[in-house]
N, C-alpha and C. Protein backbone atom coordinates (compact mmCIF):
# COMPACT_ATOMS: atom_id res chain seq x y z
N UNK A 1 108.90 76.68 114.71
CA UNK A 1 107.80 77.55 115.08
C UNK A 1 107.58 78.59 113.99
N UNK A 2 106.34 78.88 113.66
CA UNK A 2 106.24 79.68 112.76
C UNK A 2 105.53 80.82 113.03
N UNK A 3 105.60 82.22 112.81
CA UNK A 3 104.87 83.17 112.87
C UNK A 3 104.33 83.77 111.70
N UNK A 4 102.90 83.68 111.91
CA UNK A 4 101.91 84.52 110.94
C UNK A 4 101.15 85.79 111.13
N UNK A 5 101.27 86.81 110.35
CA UNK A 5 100.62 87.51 110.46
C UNK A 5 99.82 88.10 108.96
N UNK A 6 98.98 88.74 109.88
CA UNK A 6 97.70 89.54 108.76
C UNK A 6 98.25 90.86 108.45
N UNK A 7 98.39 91.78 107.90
CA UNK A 7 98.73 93.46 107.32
C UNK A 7 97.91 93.97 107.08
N UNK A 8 97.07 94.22 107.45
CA UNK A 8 96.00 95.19 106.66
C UNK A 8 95.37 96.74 107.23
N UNK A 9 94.65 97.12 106.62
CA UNK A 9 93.97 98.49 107.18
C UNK A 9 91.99 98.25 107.46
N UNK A 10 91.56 98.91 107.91
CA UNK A 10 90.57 98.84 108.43
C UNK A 10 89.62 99.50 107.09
N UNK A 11 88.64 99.72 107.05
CA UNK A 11 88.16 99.58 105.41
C UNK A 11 88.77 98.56 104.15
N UNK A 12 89.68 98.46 104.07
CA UNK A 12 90.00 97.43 102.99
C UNK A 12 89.49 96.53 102.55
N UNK A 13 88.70 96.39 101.48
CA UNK A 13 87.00 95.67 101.06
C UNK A 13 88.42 93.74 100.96
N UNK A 14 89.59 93.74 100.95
CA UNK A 14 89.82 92.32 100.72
C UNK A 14 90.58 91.82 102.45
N UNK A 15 90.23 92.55 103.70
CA UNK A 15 90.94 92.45 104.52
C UNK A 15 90.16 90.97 105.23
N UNK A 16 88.90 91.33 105.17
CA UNK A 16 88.35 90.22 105.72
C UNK A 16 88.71 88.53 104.64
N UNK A 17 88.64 88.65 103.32
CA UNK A 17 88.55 87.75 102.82
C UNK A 17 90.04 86.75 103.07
N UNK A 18 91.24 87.39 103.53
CA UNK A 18 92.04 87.42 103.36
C UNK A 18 92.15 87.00 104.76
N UNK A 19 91.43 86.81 106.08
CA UNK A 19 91.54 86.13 106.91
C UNK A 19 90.24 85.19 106.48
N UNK A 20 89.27 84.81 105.90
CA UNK A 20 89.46 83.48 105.24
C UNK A 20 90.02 82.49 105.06
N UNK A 21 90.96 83.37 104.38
CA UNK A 21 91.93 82.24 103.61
C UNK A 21 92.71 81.39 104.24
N UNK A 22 93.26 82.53 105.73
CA UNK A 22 94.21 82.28 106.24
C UNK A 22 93.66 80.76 107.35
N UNK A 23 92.31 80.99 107.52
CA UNK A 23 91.29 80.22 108.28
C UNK A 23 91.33 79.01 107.53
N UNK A 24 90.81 78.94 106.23
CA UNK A 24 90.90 77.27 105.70
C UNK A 24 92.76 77.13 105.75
N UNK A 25 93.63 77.66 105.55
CA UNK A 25 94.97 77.38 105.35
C UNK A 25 95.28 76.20 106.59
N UNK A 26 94.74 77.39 107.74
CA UNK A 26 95.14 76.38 108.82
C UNK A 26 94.81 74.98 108.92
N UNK A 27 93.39 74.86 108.51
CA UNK A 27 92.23 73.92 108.94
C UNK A 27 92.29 72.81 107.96
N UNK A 28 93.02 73.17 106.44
CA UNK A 28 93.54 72.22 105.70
C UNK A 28 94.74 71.48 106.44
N UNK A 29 95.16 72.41 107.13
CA UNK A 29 96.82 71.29 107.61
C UNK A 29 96.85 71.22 108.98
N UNK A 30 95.34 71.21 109.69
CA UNK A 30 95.23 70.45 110.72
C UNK A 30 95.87 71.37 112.00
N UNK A 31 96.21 72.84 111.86
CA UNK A 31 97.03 73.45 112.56
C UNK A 31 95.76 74.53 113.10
N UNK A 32 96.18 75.19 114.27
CA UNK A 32 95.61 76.17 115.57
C UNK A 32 95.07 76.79 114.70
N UNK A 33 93.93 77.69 114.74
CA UNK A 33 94.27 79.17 114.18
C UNK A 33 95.11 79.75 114.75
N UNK A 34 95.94 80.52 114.34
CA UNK A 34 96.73 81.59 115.34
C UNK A 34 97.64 82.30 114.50
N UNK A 35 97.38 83.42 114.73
CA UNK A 35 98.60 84.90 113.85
C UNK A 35 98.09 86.14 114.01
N UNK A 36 98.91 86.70 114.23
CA UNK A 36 99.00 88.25 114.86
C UNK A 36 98.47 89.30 113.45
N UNK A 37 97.59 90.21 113.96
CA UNK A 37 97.19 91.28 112.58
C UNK A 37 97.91 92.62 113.16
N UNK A 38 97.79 93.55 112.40
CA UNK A 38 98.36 94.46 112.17
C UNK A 38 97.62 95.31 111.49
N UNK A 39 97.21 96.03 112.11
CA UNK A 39 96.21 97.56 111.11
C UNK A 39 97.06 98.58 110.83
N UNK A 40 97.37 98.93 109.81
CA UNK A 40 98.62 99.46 109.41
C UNK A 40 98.14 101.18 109.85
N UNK A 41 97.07 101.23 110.25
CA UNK A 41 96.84 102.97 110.45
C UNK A 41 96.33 102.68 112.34
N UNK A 42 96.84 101.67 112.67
CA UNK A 42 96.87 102.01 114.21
C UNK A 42 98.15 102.18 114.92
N UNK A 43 98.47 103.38 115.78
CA UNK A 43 99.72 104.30 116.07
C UNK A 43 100.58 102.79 116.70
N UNK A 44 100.22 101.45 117.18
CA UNK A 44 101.37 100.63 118.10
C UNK A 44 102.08 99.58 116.39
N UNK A 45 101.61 99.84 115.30
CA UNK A 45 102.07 99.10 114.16
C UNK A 45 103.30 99.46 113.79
N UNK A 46 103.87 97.90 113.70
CA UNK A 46 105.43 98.18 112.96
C UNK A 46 105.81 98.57 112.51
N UNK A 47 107.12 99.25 112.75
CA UNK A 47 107.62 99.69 110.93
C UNK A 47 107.88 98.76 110.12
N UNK A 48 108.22 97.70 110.76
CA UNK A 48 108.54 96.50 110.18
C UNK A 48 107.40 95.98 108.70
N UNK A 49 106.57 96.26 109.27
CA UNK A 49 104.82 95.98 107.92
C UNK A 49 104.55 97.29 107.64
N UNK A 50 105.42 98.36 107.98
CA UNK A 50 103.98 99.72 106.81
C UNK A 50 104.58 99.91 105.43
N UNK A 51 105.31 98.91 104.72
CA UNK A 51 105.60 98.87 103.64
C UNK A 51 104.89 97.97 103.00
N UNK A 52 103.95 96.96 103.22
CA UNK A 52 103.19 95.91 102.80
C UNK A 52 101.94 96.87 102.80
N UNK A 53 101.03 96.59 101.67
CA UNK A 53 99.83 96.93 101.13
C UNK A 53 99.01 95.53 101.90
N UNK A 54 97.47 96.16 101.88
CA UNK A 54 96.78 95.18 102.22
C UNK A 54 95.58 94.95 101.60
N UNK A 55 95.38 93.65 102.04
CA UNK A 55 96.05 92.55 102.68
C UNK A 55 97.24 91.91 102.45
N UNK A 56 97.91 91.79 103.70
CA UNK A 56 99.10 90.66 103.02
C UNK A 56 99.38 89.70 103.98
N UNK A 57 99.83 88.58 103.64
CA UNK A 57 100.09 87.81 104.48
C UNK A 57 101.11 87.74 104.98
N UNK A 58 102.09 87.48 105.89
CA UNK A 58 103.59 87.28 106.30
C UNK A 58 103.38 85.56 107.31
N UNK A 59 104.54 85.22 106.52
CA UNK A 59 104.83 83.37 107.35
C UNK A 59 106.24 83.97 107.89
N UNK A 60 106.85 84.42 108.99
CA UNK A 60 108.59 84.28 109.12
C UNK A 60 108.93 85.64 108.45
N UNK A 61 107.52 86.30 108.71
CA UNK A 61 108.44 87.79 107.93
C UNK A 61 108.29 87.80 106.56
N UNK A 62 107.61 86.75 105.98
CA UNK A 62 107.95 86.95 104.40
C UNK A 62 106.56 87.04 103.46
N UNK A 63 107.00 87.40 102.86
CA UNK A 63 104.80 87.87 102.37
C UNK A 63 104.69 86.24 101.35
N UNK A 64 103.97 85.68 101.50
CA UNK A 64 103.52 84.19 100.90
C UNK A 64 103.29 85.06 99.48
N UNK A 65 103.02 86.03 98.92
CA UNK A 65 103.07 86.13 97.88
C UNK A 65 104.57 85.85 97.21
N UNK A 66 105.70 86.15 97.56
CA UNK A 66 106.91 86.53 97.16
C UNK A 66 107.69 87.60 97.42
N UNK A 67 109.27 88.07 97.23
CA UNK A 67 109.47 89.18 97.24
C UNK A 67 109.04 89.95 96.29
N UNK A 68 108.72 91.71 96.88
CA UNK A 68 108.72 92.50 96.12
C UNK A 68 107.15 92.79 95.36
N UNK A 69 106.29 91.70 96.36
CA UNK A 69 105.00 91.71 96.11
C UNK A 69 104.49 92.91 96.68
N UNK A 70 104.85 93.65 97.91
CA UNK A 70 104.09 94.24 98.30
C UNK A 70 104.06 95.76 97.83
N UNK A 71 103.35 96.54 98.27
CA UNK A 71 103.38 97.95 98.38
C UNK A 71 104.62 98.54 98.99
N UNK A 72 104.77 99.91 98.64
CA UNK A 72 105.69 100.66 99.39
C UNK A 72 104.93 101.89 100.51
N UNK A 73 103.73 101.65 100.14
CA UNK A 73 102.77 102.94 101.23
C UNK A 73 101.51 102.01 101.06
N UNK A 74 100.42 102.72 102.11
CA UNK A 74 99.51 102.09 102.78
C UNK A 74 98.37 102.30 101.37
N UNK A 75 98.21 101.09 101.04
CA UNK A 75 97.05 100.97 99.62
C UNK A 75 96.51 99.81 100.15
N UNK A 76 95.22 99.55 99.28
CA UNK A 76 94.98 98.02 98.78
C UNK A 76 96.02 97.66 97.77
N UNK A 77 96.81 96.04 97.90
CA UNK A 77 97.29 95.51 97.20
C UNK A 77 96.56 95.53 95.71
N UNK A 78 97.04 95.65 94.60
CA UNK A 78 96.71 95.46 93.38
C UNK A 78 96.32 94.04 93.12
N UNK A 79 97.29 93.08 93.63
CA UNK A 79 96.83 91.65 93.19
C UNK A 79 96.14 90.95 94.24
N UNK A 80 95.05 91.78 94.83
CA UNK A 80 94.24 91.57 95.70
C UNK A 80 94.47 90.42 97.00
N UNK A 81 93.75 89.36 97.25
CA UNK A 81 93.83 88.74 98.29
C UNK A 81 94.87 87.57 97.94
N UNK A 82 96.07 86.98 99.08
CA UNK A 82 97.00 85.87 98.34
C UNK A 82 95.63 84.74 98.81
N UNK A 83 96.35 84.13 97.29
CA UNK A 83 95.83 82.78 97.44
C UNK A 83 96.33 81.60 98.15
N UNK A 84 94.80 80.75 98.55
CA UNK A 84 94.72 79.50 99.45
C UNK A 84 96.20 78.63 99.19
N UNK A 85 96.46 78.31 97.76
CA UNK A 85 97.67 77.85 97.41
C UNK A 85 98.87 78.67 97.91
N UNK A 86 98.95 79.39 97.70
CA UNK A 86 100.44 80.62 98.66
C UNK A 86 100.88 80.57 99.52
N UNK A 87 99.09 80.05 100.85
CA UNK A 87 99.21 80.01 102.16
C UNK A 87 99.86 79.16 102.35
N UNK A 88 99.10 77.96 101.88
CA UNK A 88 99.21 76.73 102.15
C UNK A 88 100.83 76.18 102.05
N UNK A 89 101.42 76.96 100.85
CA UNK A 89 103.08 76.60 101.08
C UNK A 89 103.81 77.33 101.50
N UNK A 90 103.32 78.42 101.98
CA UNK A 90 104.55 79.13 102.85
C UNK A 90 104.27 78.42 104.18
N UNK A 91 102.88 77.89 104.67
CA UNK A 91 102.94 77.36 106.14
C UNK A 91 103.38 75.95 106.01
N UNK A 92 103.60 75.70 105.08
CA UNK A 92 103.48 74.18 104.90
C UNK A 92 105.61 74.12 104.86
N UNK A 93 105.87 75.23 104.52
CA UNK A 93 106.87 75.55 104.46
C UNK A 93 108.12 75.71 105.96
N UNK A 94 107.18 76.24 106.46
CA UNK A 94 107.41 77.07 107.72
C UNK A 94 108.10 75.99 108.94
């Protein structure tokens, strides 16, 4: 079983694109949509994600970018939205 989630904040010009991605990811490998988001400036959000910049993705807790990809405080990510390829093998992974 795998769990996915979205990280992001509300203004963040790559938050939407970035559930995109996550949309063909699924639909390439034939799987539900389904994964939990996270608005990192709404008071019930983890501590677990307010160290991830957004957007980010998490498969199992782990950002499909890699370790050490993310932010340490609430920004837009620098290396903007992960890519379709990223998704695709961390779920493919999963």
């Amino acid at each position: 079983m795998r769990a996915v989630e979205l990280v992001y904040f509300e203004g963040c010009p790559n938050a939407e694109k970035a559930r995109d991605v996550l949309g063909e990811a699924f639909s390439r490998l034939g799987l539900e949509e389904e994964w939990t988001e996270w608005d990192l400036t709404a008071p019930g959000c983890p501590e677990r994600v307010r160290r991830f910049g957004s957007p980010t993705i998490l498969v199992n807790g782990a950002d499909v970018t890699g370790p050490g990809s993310g932010a340490v405080a609430m920004a837009c990510r620098a290396d903007g939205v992960p890519r379709l390829e990223q998704v695709l093998r961390a779920l493919g992974e999963a």
